[in-house]
Protein backbone atom coordinates (compact mmCIF):
# COMPACT_ATOMS: atom_id res chain seq x y z
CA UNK A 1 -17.46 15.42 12.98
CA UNK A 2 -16.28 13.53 9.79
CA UNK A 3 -15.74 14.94 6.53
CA UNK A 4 -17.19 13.61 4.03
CA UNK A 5 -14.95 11.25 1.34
CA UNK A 6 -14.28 13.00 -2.14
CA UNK A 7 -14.99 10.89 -5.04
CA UNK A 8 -12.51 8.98 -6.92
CA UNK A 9 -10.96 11.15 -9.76
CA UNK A 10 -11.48 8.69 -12.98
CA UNK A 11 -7.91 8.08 -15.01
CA UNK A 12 -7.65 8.73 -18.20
CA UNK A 13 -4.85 7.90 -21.41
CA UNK A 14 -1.68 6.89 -20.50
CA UNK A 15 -2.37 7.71 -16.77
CA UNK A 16 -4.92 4.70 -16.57
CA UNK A 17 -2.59 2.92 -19.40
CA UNK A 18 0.00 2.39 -16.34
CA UNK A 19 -2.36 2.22 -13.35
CA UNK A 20 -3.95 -0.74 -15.14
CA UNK A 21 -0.66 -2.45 -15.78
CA UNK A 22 0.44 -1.88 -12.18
CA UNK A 23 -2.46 -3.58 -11.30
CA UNK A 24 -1.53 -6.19 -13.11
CA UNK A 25 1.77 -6.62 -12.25
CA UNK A 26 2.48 -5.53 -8.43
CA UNK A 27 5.96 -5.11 -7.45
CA UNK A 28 7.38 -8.01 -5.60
CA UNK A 29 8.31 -8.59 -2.25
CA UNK A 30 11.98 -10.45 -1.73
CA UNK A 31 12.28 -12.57 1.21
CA UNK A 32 14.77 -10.55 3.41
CA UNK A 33 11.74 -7.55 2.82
CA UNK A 34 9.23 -9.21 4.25
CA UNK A 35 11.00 -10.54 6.93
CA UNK A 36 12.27 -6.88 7.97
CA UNK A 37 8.11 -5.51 7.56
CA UNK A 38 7.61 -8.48 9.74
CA UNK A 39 9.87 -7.82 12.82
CA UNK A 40 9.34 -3.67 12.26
CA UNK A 41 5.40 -4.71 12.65
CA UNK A 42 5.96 -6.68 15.50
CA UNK A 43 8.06 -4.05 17.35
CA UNK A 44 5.69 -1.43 16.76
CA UNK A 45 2.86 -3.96 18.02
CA UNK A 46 5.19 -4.38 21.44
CA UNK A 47 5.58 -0.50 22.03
CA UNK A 48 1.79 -0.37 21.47
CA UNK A 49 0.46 -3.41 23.89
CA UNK A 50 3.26 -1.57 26.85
């Protein structure tokens, strides 16, 4: 059987200062990265479907 999900701790101060600005602001993603999550994906999708 399941466990139950915890509840989300609540940030506080400078914790919630940066969460909010990460939130804001996500990291970006260059062109050569996506294209490597891409083809890692897809292999992993091929060993799978075998």
């Amino acid at each position: 059987m399941a466990r139950p999900i915890k509840e989300t701790p609540i940030l506080y101060g400078e914790d919630a200062r940066r969460f909010l600005e990460r939130m804001k602001n996500p990291p970006k993603e260059t062109k050569e990265e996506r294209e490597r999550r891409v083809r890692n994906y897809e292999a992993a999708m091929k060993m799978l479907i075998k």
